[in-house]
C-alpha atoms as a PDB file:
ATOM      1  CA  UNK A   1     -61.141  52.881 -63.302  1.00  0.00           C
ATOM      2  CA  UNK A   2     -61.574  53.065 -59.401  1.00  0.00           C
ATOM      3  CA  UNK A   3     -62.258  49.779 -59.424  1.00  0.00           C
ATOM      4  CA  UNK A   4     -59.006  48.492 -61.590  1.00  0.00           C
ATOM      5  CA  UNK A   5     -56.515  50.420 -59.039  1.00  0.00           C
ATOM      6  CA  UNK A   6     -57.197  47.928 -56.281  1.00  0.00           C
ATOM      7  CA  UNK A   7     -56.763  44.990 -58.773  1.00  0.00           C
ATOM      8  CA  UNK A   8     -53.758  46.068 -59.841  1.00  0.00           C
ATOM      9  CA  UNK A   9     -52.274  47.066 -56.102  1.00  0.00           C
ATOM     10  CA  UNK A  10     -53.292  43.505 -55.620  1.00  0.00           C
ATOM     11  CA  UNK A  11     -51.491  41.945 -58.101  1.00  0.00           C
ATOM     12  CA  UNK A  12     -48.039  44.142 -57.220  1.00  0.00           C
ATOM     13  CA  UNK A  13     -48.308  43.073 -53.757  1.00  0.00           C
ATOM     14  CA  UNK A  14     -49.009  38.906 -54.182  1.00  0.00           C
ATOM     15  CA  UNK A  15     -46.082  39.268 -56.951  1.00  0.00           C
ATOM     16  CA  UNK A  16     -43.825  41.246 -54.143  1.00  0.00           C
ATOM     17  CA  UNK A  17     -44.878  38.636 -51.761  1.00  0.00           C
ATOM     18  CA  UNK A  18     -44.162  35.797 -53.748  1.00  0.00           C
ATOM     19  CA  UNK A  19     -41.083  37.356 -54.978  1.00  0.00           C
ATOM     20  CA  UNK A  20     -39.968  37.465 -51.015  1.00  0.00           C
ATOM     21  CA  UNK A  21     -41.199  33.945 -50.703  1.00  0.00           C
ATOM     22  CA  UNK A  22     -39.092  32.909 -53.579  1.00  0.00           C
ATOM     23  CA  UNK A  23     -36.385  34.253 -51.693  1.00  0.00           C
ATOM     24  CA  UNK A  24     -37.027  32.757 -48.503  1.00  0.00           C
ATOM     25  CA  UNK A  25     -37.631  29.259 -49.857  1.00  0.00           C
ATOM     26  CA  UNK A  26     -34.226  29.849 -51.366  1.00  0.00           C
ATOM     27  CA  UNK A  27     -32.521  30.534 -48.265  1.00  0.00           C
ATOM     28  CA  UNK A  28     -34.309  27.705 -45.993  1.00  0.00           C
ATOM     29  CA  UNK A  29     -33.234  25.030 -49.053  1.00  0.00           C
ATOM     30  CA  UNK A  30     -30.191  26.376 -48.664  1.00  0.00           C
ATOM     31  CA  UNK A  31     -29.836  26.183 -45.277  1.00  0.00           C
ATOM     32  CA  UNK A  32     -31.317  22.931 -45.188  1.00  0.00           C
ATOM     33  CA  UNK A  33     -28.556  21.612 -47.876  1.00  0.00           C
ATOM     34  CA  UNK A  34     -25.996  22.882 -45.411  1.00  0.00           C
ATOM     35  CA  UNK A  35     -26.575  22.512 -41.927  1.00  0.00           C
ATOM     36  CA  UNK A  36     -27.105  18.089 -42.557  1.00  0.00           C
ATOM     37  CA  UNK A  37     -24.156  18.639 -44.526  1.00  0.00           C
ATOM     38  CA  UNK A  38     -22.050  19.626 -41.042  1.00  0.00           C
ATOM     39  CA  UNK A  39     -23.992  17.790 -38.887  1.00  0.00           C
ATOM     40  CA  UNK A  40     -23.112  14.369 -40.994  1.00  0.00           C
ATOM     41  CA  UNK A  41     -19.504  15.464 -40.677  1.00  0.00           C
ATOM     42  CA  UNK A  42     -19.303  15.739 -36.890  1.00  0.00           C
ATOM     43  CA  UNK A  43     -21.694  12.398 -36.499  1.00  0.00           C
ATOM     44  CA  UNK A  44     -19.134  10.451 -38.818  1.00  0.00           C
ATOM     45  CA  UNK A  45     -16.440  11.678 -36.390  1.00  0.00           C
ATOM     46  CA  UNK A  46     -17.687  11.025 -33.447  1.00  0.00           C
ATOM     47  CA  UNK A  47     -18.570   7.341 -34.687  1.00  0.00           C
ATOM     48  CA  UNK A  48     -15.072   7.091 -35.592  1.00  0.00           C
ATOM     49  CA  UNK A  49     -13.674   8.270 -32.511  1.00  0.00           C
ATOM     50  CA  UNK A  50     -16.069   5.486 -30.305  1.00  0.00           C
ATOM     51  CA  UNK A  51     -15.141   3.381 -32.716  1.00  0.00           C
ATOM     52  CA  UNK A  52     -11.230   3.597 -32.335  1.00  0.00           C
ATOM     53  CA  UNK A  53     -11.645   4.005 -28.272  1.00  0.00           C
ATOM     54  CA  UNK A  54     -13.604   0.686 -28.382  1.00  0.00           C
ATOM     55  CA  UNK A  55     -11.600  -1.460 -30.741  1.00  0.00           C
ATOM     56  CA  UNK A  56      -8.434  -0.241 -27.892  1.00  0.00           C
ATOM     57  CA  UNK A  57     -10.864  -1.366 -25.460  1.00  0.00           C
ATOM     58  CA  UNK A  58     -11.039  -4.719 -26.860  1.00  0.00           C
ATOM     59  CA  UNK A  59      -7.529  -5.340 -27.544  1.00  0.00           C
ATOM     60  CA  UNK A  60      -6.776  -4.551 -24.232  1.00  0.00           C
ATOM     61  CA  UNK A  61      -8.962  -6.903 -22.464  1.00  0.00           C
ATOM     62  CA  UNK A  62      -8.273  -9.700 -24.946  1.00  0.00           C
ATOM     63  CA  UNK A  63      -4.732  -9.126 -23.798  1.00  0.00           C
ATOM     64  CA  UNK A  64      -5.320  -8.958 -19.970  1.00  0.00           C
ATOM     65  CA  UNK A  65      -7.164 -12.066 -20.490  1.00  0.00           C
ATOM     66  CA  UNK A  66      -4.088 -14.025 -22.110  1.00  0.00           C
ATOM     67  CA  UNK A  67      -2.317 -12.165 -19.711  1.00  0.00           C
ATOM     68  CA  UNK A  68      -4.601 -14.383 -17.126  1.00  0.00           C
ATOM     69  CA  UNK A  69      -4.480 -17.440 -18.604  1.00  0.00           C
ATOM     70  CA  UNK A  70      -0.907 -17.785 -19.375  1.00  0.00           C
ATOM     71  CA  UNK A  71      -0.671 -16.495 -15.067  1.00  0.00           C
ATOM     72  CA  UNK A  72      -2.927 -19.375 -14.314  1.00  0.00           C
ATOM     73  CA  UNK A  73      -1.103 -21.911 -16.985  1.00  0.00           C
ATOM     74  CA  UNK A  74       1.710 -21.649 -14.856  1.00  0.00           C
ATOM     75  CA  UNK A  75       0.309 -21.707 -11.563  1.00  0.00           C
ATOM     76  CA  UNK A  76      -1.232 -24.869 -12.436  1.00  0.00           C
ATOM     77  CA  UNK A  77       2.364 -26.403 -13.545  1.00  0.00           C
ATOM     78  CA  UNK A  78       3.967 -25.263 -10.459  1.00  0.00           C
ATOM     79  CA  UNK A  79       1.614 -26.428  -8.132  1.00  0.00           C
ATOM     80  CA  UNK A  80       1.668 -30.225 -10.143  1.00  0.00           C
ATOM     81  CA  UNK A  81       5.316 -29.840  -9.763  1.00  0.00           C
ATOM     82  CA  UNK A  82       5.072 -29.106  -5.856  1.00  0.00           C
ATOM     83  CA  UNK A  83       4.020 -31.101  -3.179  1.00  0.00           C
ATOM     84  CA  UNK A  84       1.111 -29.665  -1.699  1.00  0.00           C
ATOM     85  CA  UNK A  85       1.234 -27.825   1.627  1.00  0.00           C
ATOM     86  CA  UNK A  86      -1.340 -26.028   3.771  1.00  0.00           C
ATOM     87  CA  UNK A  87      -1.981 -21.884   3.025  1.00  0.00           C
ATOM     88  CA  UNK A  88      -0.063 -21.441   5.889  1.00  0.00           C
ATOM     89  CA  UNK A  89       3.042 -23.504   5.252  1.00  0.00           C
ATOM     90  CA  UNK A  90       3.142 -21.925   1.823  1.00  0.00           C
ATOM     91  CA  UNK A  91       2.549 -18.579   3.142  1.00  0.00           C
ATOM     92  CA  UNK A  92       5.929 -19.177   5.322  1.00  0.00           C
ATOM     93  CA  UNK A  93       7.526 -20.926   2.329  1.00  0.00           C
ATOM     94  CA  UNK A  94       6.972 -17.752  -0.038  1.00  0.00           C
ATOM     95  CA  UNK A  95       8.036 -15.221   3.009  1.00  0.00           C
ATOM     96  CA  UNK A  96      11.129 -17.117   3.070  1.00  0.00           C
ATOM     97  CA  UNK A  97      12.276 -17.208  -0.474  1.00  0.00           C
ATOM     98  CA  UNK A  98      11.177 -13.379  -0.779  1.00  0.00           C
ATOM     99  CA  UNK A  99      13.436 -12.576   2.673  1.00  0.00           C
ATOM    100  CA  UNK A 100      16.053 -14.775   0.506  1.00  0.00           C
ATOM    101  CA  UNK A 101      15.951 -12.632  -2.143  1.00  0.00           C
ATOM    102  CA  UNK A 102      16.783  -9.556  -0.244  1.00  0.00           C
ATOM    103  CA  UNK A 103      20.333 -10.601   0.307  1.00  0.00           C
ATOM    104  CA  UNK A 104      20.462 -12.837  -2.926  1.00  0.00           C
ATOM    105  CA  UNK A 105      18.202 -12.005  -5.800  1.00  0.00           C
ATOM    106  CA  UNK A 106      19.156  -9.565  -8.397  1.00  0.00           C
ATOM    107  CA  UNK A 107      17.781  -5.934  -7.947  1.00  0.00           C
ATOM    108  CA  UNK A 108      15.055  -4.262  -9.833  1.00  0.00           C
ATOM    109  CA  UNK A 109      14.098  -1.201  -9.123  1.00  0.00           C
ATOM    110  CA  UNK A 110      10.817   0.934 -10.052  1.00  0.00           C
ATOM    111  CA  UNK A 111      11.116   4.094 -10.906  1.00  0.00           C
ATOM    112  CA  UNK A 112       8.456   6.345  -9.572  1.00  0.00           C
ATOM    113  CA  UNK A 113       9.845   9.871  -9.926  1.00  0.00           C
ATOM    114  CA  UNK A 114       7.309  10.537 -12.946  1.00  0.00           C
ATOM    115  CA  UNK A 115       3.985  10.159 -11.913  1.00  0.00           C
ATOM    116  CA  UNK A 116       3.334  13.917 -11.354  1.00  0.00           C
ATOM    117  CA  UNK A 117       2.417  13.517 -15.360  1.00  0.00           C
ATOM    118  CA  UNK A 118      -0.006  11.050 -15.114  1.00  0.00           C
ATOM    119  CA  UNK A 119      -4.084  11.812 -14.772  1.00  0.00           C
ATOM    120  CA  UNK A 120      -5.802   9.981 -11.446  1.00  0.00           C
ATOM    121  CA  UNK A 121      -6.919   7.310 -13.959  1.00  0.00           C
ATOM    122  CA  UNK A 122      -3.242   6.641 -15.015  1.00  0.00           C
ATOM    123  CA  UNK A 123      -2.553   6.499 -11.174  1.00  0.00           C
ATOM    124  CA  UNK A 124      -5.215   3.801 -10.527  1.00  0.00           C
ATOM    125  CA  UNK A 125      -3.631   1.671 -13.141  1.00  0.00           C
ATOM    126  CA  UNK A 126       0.140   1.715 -11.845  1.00  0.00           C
ATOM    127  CA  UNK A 127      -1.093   1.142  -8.776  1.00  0.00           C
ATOM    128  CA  UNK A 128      -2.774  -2.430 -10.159  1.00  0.00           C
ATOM    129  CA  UNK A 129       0.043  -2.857 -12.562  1.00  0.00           C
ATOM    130  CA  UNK A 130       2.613  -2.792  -9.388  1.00  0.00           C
ATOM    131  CA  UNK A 131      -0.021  -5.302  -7.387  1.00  0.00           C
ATOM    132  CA  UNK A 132       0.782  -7.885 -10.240  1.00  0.00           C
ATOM    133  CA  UNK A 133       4.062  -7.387 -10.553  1.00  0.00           C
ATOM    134  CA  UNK A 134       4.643  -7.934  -6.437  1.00  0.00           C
ATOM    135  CA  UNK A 135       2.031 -10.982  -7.621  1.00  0.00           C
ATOM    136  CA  UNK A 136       4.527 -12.470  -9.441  1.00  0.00           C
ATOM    137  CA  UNK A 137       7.583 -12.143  -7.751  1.00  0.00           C
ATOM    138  CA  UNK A 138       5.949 -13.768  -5.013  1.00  0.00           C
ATOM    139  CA  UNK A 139       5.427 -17.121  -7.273  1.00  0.00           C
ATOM    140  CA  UNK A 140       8.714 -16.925  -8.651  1.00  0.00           C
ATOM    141  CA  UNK A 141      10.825 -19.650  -8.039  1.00  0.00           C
ATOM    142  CA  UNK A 142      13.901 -17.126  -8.227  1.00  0.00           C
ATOM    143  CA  UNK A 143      12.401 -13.837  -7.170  1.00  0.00           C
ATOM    144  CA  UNK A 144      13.706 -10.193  -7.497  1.00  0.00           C
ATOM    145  CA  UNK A 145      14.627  -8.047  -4.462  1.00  0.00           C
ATOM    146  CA  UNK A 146      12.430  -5.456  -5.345  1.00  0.00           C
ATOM    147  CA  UNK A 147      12.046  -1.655  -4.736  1.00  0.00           C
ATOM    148  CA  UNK A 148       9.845   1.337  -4.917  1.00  0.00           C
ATOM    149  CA  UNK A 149      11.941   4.458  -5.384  1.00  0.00           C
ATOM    150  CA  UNK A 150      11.131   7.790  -5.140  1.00  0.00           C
ATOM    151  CA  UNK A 151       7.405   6.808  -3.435  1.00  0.00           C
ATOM    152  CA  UNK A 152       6.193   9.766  -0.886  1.00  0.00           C
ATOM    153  CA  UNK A 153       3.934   8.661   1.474  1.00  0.00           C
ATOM    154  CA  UNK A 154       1.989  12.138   1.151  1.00  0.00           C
ATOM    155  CA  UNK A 155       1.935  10.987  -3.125  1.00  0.00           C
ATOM    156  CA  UNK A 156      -1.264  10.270  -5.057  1.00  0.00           C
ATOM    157  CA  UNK A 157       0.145   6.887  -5.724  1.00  0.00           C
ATOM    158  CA  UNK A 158       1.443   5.875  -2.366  1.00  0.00           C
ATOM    159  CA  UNK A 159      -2.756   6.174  -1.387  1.00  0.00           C
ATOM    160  CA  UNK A 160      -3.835   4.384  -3.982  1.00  0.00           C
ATOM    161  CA  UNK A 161      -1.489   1.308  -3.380  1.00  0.00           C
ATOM    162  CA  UNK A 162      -2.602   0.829   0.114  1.00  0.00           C
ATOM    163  CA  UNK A 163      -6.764   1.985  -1.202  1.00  0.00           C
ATOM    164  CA  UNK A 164      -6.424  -0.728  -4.438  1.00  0.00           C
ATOM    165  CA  UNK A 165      -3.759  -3.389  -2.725  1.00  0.00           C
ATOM    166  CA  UNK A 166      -4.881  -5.412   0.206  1.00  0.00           C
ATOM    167  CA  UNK A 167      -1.245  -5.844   2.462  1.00  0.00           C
ATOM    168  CA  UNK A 168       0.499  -2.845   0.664  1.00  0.00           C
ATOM    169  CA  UNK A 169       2.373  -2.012   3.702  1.00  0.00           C
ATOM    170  CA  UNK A 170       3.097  -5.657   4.332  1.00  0.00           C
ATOM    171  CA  UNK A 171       4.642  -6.146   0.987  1.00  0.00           C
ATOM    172  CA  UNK A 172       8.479  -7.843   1.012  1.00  0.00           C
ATOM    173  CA  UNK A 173       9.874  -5.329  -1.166  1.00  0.00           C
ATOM    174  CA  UNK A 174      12.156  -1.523   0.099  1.00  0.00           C
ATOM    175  CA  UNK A 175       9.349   1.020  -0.439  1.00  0.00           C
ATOM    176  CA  UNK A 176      11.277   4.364  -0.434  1.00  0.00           C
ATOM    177  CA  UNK A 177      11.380   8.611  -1.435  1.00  0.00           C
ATOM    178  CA  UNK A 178      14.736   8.200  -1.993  1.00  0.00           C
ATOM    179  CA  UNK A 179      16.056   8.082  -5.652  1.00  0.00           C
ATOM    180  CA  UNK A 180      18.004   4.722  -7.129  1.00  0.00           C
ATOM    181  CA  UNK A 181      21.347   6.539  -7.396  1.00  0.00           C
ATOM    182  CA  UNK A 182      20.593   7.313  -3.484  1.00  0.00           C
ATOM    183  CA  UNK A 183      20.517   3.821  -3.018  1.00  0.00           C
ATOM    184  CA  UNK A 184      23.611   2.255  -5.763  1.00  0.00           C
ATOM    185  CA  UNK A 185      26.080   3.360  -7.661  1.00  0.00           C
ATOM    186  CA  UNK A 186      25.602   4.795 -10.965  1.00  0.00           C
ATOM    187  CA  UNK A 187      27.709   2.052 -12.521  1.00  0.00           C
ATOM    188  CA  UNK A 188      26.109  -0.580 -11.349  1.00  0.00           C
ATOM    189  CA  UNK A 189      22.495   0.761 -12.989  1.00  0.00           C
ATOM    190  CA  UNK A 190      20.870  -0.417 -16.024  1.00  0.00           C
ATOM    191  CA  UNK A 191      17.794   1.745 -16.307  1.00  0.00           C
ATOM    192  CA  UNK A 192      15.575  -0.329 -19.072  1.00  0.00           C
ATOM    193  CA  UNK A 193      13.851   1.575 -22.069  1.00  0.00           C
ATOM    194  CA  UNK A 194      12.320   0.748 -25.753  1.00  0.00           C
ATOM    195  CA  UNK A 195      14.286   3.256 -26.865  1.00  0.00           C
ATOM    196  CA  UNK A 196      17.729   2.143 -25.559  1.00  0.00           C
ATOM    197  CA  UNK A 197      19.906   1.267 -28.685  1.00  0.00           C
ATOM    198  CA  UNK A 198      21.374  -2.127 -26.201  1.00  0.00           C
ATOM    199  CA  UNK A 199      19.874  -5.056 -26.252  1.00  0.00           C
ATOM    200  CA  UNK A 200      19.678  -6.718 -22.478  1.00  0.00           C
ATOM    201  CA  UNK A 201      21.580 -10.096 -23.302  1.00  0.00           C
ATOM    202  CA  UNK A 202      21.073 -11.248 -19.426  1.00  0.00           C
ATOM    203  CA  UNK A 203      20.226 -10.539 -15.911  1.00  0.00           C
ATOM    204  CA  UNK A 204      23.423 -10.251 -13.607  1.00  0.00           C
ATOM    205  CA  UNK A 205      22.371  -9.897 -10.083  1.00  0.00           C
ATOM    206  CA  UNK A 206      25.468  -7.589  -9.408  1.00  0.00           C
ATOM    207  CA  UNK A 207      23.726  -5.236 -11.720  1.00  0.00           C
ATOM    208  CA  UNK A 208      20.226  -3.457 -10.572  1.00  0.00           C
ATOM    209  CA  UNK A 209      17.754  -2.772 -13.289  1.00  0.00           C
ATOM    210  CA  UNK A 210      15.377   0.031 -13.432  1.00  0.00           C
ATOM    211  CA  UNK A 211      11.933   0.415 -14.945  1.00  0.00           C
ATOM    212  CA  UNK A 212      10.127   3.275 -15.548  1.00  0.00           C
ATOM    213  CA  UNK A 213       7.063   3.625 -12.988  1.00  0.00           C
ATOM    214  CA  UNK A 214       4.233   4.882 -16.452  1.00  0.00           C
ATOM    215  CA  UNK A 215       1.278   3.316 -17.647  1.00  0.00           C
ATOM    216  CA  UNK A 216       0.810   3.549 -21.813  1.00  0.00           C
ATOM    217  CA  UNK A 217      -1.532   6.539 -21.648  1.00  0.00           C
ATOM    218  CA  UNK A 218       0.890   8.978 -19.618  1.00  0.00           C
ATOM    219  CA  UNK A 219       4.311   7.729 -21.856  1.00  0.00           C
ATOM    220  CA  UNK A 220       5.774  10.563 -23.857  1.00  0.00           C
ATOM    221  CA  UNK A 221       7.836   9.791 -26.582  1.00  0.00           C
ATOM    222  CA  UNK A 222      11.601   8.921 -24.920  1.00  0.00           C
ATOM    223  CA  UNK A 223      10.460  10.042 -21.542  1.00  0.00           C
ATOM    224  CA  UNK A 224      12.480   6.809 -19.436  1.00  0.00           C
ATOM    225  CA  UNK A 225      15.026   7.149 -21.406  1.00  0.00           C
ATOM    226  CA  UNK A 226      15.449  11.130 -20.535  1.00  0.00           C
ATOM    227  CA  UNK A 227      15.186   9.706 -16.921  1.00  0.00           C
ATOM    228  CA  UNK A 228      18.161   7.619 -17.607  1.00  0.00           C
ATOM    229  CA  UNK A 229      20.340  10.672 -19.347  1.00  0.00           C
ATOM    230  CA  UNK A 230      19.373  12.819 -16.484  1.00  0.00           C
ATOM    231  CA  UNK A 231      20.768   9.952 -14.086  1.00  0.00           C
ATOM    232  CA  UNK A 232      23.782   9.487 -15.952  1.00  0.00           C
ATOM    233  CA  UNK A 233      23.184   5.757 -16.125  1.00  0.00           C
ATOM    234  CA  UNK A 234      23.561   2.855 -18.591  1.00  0.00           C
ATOM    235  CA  UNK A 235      20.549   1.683 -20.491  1.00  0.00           C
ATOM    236  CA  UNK A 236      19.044  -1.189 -22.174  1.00  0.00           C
ATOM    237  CA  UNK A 237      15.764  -2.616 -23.682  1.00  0.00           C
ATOM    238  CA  UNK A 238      14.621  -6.016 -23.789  1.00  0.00           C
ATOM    239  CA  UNK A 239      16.005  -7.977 -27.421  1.00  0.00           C
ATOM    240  CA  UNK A 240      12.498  -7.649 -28.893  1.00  0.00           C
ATOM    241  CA  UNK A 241      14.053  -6.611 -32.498  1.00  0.00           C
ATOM    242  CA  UNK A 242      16.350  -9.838 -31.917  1.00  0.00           C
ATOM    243  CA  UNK A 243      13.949 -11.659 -31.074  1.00  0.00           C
ATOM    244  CA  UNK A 244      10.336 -10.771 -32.976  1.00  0.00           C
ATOM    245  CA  UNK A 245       9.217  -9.474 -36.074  1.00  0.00           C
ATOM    246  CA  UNK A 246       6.398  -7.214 -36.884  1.00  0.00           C
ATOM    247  CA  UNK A 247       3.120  -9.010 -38.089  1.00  0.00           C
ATOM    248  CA  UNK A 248       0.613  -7.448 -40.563  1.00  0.00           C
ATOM    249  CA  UNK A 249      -2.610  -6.010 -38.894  1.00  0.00           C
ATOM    250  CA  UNK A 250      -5.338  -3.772 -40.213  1.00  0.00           C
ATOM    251  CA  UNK A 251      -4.427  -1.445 -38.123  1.00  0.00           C
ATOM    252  CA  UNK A 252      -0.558  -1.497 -39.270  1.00  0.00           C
ATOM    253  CA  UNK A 253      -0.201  -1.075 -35.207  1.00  0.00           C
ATOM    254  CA  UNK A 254       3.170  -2.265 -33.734  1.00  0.00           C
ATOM    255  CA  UNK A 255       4.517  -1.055 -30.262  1.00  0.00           C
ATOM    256  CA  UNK A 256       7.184  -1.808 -27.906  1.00  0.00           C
ATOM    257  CA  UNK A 257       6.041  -0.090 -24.488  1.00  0.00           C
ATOM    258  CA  UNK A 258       4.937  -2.550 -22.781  1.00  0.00           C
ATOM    259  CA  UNK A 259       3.199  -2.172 -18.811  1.00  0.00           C
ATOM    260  CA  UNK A 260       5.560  -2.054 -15.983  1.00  0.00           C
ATOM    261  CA  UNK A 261       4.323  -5.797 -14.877  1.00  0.00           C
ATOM    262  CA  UNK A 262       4.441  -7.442 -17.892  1.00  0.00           C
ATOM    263  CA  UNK A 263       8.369  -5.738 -18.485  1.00  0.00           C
ATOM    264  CA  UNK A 264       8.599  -7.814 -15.018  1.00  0.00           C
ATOM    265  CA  UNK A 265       7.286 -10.910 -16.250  1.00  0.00           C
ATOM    266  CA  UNK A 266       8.988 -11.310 -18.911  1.00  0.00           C
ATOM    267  CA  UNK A 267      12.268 -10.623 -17.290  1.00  0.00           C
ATOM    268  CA  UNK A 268      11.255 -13.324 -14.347  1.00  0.00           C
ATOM    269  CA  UNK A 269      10.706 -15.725 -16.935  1.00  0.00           C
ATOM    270  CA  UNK A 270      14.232 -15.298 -18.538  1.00  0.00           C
ATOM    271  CA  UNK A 271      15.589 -15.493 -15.023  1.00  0.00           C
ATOM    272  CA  UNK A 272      13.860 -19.234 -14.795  1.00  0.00           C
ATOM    273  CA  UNK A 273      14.735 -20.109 -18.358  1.00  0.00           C
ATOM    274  CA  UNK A 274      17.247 -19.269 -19.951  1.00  0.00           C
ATOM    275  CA  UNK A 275      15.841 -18.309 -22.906  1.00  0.00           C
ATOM    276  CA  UNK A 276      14.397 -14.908 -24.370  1.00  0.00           C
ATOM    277  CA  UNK A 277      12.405 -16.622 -27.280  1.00  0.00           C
ATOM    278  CA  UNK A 278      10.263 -18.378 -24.196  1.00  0.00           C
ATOM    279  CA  UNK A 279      10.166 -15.069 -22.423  1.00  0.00           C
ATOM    280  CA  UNK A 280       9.024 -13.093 -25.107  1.00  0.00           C
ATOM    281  CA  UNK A 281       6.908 -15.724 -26.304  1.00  0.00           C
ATOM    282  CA  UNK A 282       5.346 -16.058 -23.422  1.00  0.00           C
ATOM    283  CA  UNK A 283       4.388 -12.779 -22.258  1.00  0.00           C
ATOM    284  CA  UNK A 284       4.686 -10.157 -24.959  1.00  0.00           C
ATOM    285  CA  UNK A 285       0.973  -9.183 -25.762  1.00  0.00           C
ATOM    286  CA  UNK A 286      -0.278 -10.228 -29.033  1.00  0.00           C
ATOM    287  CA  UNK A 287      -2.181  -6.731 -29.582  1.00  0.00           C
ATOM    288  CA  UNK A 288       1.013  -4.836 -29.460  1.00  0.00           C
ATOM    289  CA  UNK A 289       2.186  -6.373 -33.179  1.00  0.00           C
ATOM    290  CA  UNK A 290       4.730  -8.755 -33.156  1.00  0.00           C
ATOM    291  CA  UNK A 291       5.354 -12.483 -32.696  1.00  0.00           C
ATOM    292  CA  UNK A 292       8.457 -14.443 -32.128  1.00  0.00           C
ATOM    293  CA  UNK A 293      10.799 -14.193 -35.422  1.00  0.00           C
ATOM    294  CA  UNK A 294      10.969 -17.959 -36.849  1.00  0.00           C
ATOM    295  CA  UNK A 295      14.739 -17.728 -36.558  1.00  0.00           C
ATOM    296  CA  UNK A 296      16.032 -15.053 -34.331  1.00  0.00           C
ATOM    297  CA  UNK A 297      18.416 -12.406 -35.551  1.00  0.00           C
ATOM    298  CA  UNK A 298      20.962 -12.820 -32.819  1.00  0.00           C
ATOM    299  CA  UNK A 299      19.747 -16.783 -31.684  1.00  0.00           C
ATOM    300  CA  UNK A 300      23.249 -16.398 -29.540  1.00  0.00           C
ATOM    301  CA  UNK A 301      21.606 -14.195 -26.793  1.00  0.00           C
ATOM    302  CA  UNK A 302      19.369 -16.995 -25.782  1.00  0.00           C
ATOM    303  CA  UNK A 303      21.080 -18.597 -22.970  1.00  0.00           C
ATOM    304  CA  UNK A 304      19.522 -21.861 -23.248  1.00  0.00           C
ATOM    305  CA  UNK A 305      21.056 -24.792 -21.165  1.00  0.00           C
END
């Protein structure tokens, strides 16, 4: 009998302790069906989320680099058309025709009384977008009289133009704190923005045309054309629904903001033209969506000669 006790104390106890093991093993399975469970979940995410950022990535350098190529396209033509002078005599050539343009040109003013929204990033890339824009209104044939309006020189901006553009301060363009309705009359303003119900039919250089100093990042939904209501001033957008037509994507992505340079470009090109269709054609990027309608909804704004 003495010897049967133990036995069966030995027994209760491996049965207790498998009994807790049983329980244990449940719990660990358990945990282990769970925890790859959540971990999978926030993996798949985060793939996604690299995913998207680099596919934006891409687009946006495939565009810069059309961007480049159409820029050097036509610096080719206009240097075949032109006869060929030193650096220097071109250098006095272009000072002239910007100087020119200062009593003649039409007006275009940016807007840069909303930066306080934007991230240091943001800045950095107005501040390049601005360098190409000058860029091309220096090659124009008919260039802008530009200005930079409300521009502190104590602003995050104002340091990065002059850190990111070689000859900032020697730019031929009205660099300014003061406001555009400091400057002209409010009826004289045409303050651009996708969201204006106007289409722009032309460029009159009694008018002076505004564009809103953002990059695509910092734009809030309406956010020029809230600057415009708070001036009290007309507005417009460029004839892109006249002109283009969505076309299908993968991503079912269309958009209308466009950078404050290539707004510029396009408008410089109209200026030499005549003709939105080559404009738009020309420098609306192909990532944003749309491509020139094959028979324009209102063919009558193209001013063709």
């Amino acid at each position: 009998m003495a010897a049967d006790i133990p036995s069966e104390v030995s027994d209760m106890q491996i049965n207790g302790v498998s009994e807790i093991m049983d329980l244990l093993h449940i719990d660990v399975e358990s945990d282990v069906e769970i925890k790859p469970h959540r971990e999978d979940s926030l993996c798949s995410r985060n793939v996604l989320r690299k995913q998207r950022n680099w596919e934006r990535q891409i687009a946006a350098k495939k565009s810069k680099r059309k961007e480049e190529k159409q820029r050097r396209k036509l610096n080719r033509e206009l240097d075949a058309d032109s006869p060929q002078f030193t650096k220097r005599v071109m250098k006095a050539i272009t000072k002239e025709r910007l100087a020119e343009a200062q009593s003649t040109g039409p007006k275009l003013c940016v807007d840069l009384s909303m930066t306080d929204c934007m991230s240091d990033k943001e800045i950095s890339r107005l501040a390049g977008q601005l360098r190409r824009l000058y860029g091309s209104n220096k090659k124009a044939a008919q260039p802008f009289h530009l200005f930079l309006t409300d521009l502190s020189q104590d602003s995050r901006l104002y340091r990065e133009c002059i850190r990111m553009n070689d000859g900032f301060l020697n730019y031929t363009m009205d660099i300014t704190e003061e406001s555009c309705l400091d400057l002209f009359h409010a009826e004289t303003i045409i303050y651009l923005s996708p969201d204006a119900e106007e289409a722009l039919e032309t460029v009159d250089v009694d008018k002076v045309y505004i564009l809103g100093g953002l990059v695509d990042e910092s734009i809030q939904k309406k956010l020029s054309f809230s600057r415009a209501g708070e001036l009290s001033v007309r507005t417009a957008r460029l004839p892109i629904d006249e002109y283009m037509v969505k076309k299908n994507n993968t991503k079912n992505f269309h958009s209308k903001v466009l950078a404050v340079n290539q707004v510029f470009d396009i408008l410089l090109t109209f200026c030499d033209t005549g003709s939105w269709t080559e404009a738009l054609q020309t420098w609306f990027p192909q990532g944003k969506g749309y491509i020139i309608a094959p028979v324009p909804a209102k063919h009558t704004l193209d001013n063709t000669n």
